[in-house]
N, C-alpha and C. Protein backbone atom coordinates (compact mmCIF):
# COMPACT_ATOMS: atom_id res chain seq x y z
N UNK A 1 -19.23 -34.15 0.63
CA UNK A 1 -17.85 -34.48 0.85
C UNK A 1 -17.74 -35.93 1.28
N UNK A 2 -16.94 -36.67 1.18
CA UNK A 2 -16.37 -37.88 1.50
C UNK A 2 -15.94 -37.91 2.62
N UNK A 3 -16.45 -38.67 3.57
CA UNK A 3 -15.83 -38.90 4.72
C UNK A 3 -15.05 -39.62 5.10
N UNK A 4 -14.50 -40.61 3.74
CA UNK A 4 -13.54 -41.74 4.17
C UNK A 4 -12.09 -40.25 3.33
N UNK A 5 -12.21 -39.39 3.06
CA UNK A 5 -11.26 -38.96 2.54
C UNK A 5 -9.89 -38.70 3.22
N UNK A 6 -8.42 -39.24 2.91
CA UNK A 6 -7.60 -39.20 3.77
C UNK A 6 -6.33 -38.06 3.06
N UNK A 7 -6.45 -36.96 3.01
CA UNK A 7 -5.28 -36.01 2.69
C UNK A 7 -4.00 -36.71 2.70
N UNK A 8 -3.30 -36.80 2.16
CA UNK A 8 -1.78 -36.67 2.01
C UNK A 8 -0.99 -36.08 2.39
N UNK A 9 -1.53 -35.21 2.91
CA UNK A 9 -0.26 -33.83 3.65
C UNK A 9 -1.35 -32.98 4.39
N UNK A 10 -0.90 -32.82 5.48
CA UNK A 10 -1.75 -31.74 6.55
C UNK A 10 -0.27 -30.64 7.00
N UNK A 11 -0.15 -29.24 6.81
CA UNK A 11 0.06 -28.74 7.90
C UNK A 11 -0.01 -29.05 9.09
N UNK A 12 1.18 -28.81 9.72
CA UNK A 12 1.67 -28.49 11.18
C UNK A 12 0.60 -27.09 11.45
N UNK A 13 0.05 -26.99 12.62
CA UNK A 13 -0.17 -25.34 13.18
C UNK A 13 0.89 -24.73 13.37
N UNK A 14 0.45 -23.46 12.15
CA UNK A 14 1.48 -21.90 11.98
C UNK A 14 1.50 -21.40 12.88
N UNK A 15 1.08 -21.65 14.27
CA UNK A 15 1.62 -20.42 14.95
C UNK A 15 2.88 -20.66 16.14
N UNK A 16 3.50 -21.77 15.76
CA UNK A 16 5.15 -22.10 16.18
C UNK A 16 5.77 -22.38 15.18
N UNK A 17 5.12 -22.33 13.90
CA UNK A 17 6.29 -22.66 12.66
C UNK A 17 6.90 -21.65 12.10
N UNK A 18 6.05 -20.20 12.26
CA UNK A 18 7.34 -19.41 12.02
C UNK A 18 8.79 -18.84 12.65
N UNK A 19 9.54 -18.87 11.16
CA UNK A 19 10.99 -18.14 11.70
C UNK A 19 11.25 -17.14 10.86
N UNK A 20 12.20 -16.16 11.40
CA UNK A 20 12.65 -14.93 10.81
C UNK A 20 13.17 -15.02 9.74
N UNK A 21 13.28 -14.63 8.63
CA UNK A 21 13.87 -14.59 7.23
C UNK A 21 14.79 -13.41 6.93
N UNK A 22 14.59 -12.28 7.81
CA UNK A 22 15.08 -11.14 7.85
C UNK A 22 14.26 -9.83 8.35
N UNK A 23 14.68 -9.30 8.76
CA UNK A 23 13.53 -7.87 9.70
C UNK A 23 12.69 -7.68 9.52
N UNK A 24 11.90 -8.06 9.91
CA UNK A 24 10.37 -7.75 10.15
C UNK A 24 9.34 -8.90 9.08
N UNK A 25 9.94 -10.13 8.49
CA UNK A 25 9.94 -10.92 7.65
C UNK A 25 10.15 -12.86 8.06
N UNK A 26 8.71 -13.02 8.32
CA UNK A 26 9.20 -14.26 9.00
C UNK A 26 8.02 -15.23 7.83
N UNK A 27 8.87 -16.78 7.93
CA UNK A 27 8.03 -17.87 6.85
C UNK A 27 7.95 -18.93 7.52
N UNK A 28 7.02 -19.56 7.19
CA UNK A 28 6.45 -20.99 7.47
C UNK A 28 6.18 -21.83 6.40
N UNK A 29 7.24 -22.29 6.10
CA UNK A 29 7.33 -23.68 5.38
C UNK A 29 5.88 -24.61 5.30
N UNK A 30 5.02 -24.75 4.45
CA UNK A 30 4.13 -25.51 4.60
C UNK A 30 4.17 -27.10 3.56
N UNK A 31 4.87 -26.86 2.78
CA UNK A 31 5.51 -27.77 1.86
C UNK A 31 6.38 -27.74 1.25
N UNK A 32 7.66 -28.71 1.58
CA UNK A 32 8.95 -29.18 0.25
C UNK A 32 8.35 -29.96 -1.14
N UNK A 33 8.69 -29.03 -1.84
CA UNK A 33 8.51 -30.06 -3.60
C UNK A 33 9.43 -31.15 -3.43
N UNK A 34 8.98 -32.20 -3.69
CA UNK A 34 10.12 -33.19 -4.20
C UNK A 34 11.11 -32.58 -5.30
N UNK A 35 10.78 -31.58 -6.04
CA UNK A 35 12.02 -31.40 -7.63
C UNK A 35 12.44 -30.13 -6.85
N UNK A 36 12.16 -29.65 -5.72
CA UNK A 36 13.28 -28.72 -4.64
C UNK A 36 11.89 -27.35 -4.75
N UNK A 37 11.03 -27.34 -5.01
CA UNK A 37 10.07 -25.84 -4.75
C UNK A 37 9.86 -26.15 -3.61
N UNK A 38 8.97 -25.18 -2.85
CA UNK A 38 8.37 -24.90 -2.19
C UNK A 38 7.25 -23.82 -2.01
N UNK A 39 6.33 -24.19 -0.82
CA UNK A 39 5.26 -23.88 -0.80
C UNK A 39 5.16 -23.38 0.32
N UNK A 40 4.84 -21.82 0.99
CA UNK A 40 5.30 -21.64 2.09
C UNK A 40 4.61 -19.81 2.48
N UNK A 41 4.21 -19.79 3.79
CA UNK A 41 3.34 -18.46 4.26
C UNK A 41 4.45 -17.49 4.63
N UNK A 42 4.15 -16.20 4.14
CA UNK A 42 5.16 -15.34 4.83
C UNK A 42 4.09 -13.94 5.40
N UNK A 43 4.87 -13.74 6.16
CA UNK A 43 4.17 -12.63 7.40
C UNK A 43 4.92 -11.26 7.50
N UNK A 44 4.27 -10.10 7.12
CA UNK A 44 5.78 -8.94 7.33
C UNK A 44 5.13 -7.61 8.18
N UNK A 45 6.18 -7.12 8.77
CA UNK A 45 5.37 -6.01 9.79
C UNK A 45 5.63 -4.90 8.51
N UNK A 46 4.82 -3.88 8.54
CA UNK A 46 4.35 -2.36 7.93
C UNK A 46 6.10 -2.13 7.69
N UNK A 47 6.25 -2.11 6.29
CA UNK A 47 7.84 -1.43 6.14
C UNK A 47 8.46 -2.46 6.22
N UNK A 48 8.31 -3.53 6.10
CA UNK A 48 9.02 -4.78 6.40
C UNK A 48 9.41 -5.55 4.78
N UNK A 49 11.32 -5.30 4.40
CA UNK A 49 11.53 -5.40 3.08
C UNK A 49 12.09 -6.96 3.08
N UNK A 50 11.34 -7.68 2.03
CA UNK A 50 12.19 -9.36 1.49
C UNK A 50 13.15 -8.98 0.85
N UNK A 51 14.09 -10.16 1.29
CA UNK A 51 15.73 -10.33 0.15
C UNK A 51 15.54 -10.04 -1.26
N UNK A 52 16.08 -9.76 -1.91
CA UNK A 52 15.96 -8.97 -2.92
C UNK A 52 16.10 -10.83 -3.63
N UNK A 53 15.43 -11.71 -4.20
CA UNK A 53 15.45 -13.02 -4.82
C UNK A 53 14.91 -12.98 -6.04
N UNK A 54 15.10 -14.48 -7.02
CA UNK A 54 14.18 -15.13 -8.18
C UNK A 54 13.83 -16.31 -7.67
N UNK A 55 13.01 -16.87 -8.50
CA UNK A 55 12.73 -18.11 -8.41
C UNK A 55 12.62 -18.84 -10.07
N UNK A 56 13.64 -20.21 -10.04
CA UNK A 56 13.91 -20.92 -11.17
C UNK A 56 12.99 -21.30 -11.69
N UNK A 57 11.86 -21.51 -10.88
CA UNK A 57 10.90 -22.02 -11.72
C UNK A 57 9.48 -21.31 -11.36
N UNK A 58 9.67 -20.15 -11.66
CA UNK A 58 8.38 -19.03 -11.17
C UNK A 58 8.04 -19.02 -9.97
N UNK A 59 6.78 -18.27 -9.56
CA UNK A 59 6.39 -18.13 -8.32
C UNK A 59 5.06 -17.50 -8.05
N UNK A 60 4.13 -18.02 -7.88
CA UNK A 60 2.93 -17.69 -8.03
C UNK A 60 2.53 -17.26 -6.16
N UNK A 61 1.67 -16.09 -6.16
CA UNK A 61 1.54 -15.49 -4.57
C UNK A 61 0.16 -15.00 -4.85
N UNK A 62 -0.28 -15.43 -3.59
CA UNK A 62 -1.81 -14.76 -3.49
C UNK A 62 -1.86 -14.32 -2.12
N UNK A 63 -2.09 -12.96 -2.28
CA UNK A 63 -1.79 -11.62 -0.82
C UNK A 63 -3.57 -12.17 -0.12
N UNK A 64 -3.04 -12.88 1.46
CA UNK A 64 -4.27 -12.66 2.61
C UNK A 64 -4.87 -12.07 3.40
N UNK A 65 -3.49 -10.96 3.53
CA UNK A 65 -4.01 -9.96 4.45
C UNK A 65 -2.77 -8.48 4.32
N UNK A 66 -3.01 -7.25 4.29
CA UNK A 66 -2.28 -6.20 4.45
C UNK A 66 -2.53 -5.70 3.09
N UNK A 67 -0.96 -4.73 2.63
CA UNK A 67 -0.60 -4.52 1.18
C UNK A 67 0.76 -4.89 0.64
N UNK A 68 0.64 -5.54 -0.19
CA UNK A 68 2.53 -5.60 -0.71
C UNK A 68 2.70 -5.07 -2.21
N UNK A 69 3.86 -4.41 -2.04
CA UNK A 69 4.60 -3.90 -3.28
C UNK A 69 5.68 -4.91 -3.60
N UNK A 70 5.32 -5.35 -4.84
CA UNK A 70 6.45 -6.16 -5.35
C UNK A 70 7.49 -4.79 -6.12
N UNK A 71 8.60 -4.52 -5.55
CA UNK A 71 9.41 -3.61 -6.98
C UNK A 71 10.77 -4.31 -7.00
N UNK A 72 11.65 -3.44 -7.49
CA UNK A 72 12.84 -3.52 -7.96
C UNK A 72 13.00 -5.27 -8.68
N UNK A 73 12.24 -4.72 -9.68
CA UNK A 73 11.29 -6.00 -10.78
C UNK A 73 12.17 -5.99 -11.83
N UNK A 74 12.93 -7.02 -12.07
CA UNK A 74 13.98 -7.06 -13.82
C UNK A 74 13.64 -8.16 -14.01
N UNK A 75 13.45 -8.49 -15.25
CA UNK A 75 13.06 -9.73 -15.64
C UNK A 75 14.18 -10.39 -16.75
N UNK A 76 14.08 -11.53 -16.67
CA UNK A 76 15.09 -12.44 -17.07
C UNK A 76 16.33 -11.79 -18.01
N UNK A 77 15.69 -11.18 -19.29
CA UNK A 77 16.46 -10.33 -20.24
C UNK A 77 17.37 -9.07 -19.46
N UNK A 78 16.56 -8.94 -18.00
CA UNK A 78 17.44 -7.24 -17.16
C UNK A 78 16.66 -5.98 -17.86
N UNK A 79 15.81 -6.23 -18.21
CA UNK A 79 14.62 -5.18 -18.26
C UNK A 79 14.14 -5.19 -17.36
N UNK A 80 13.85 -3.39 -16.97
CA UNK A 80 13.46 -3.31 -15.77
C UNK A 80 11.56 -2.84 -15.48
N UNK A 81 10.79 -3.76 -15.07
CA UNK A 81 9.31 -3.99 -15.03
C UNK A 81 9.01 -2.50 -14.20
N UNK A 82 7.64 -2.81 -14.25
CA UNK A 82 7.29 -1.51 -13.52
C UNK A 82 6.59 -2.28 -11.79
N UNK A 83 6.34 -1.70 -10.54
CA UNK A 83 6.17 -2.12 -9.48
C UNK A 83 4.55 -2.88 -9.86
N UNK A 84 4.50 -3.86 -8.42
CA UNK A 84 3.18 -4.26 -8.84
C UNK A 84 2.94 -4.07 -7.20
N UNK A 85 1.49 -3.73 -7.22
CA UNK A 85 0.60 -3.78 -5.55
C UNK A 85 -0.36 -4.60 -5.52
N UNK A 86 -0.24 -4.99 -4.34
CA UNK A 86 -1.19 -6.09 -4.39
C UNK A 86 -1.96 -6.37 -3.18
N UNK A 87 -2.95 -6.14 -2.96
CA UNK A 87 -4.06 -5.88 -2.00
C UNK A 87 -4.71 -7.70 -1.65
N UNK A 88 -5.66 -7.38 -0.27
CA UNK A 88 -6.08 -9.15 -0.04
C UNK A 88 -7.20 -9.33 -1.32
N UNK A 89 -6.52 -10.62 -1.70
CA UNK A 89 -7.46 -11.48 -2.85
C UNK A 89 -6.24 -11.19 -4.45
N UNK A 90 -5.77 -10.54 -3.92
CA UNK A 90 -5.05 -10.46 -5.74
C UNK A 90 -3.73 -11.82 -5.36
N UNK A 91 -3.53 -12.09 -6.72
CA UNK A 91 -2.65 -13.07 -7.49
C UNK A 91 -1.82 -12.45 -8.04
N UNK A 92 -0.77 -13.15 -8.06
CA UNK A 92 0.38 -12.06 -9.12
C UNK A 92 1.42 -13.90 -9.51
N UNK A 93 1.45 -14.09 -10.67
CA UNK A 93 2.22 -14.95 -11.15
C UNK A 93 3.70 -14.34 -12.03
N UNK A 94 4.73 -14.58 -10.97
CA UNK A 94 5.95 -13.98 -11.66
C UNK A 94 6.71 -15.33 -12.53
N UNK A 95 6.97 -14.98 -13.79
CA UNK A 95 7.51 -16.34 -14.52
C UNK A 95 9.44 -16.16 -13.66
N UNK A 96 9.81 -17.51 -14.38
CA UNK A 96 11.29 -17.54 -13.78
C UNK A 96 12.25 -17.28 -14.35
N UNK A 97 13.17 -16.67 -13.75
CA UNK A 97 14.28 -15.34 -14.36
C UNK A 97 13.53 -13.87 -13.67
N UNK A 98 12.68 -13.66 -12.80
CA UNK A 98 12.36 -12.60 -13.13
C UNK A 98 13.31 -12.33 -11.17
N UNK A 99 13.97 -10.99 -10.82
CA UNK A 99 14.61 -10.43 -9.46
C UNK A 99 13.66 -9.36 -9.19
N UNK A 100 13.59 -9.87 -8.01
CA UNK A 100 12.68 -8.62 -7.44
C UNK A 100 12.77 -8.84 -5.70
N UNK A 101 11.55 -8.10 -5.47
CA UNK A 101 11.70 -7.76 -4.19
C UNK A 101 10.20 -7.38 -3.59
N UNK A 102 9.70 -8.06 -2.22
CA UNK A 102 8.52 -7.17 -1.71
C UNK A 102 8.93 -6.35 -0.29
N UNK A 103 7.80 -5.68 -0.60
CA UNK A 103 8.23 -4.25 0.98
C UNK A 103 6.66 -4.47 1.55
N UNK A 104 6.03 -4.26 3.06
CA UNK A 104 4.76 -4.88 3.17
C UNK A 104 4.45 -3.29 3.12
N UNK A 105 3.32 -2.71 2.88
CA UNK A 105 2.84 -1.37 2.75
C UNK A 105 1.77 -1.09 4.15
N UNK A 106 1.67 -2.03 5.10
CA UNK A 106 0.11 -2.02 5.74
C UNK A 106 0.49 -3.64 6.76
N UNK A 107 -0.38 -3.08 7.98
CA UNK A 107 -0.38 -4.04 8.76
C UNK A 107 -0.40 -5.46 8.46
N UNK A 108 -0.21 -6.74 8.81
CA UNK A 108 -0.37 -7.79 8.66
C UNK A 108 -0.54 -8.48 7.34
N UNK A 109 0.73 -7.54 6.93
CA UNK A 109 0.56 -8.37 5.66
C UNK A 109 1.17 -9.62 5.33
N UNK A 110 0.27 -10.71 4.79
CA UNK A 110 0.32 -12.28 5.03
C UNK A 110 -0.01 -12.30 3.37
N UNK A 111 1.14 -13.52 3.28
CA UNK A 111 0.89 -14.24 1.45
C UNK A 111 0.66 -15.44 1.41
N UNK A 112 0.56 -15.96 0.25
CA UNK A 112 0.78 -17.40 0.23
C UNK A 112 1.86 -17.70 -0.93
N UNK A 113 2.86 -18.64 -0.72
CA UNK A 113 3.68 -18.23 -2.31
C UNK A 113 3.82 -19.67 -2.32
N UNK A 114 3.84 -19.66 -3.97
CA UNK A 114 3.87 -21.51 -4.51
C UNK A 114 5.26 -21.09 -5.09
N UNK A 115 6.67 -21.30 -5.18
CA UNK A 115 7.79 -21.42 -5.91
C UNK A 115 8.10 -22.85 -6.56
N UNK A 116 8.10 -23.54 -7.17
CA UNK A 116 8.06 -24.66 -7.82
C UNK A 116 9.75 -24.80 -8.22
N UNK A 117 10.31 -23.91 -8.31
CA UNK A 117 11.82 -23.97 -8.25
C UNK A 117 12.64 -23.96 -7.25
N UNK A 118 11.83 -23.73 -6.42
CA UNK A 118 12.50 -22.78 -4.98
C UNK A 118 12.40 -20.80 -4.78
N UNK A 119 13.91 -20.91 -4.03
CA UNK A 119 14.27 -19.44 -3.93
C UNK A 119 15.88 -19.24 -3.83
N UNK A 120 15.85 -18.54 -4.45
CA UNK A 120 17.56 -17.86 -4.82
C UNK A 120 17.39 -16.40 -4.51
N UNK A 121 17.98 -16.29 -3.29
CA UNK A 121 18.56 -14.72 -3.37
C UNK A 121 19.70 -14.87 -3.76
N UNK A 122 19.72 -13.23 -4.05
CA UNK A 122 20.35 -12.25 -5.12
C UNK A 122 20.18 -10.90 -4.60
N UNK A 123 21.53 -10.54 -5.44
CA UNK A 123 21.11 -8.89 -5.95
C UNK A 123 21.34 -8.25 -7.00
N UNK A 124 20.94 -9.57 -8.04
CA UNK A 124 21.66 -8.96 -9.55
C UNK A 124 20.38 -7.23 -9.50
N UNK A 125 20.91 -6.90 -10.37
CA UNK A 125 20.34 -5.40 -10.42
C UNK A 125 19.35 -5.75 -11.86
């Protein structure tokens, strides 16, 4: 490794950066996109459901700790997907147009999500 190497962006320490997003559902902002995404940790207690959202320009998540169910999955056309689970180490890349929703299934469940568009809640069906 390089020791003259100087990062561009460091995290703040997560453990005063989170805030509540909704019950049992809290995020930590770890990066603003300049073209408006974001890049950002979310934390949910057992039973703990996200806003039902899309993201304009996809959204790529890789689960760190617990279980999450992505459902109530329609994708851009309003076809309705089937649920996805996702255990620590899995990836799940949702393209954009797609509404959905996660519920945490299991203790401490922690993600990482890249949105490159952002986030739009919703509740188109």
């Amino acid at each position: 490794m390089n020791a003259s190497f100087d990062p561009s962006f460091k995290s703040p320490p997560l453990a005063r950066d989170f805030t509540s997003r909704s019950p049992g559902v809290d995020i930590a902002i770890l990066r603003k996109h300049s073209d408006g995404g974001v890049t950002f940790l979310v934390r949910m207690r057992n039973g703990a459901r996200s806003e039902r959202h899309n993201h304009p320009g996809g959204e790529e998540t890789y689960l760190l700790g617990g279980q999450l169910r992505v459902d109530r999955r329609v994708d851009a056309s309003r076809r309705s997907l089937p649920d996805v689970v996702l255990s620590p180490g899995d990836y799940l890349y949702v393209p954009a147009g797609e509404v959905h929703q996660g519920i945490a299934e299991g203790e401490g469940t922690t993600l990482l999500v890249i949105a490159p568009g952002g986030v739009v809640v919703n509740s188109r069906p």
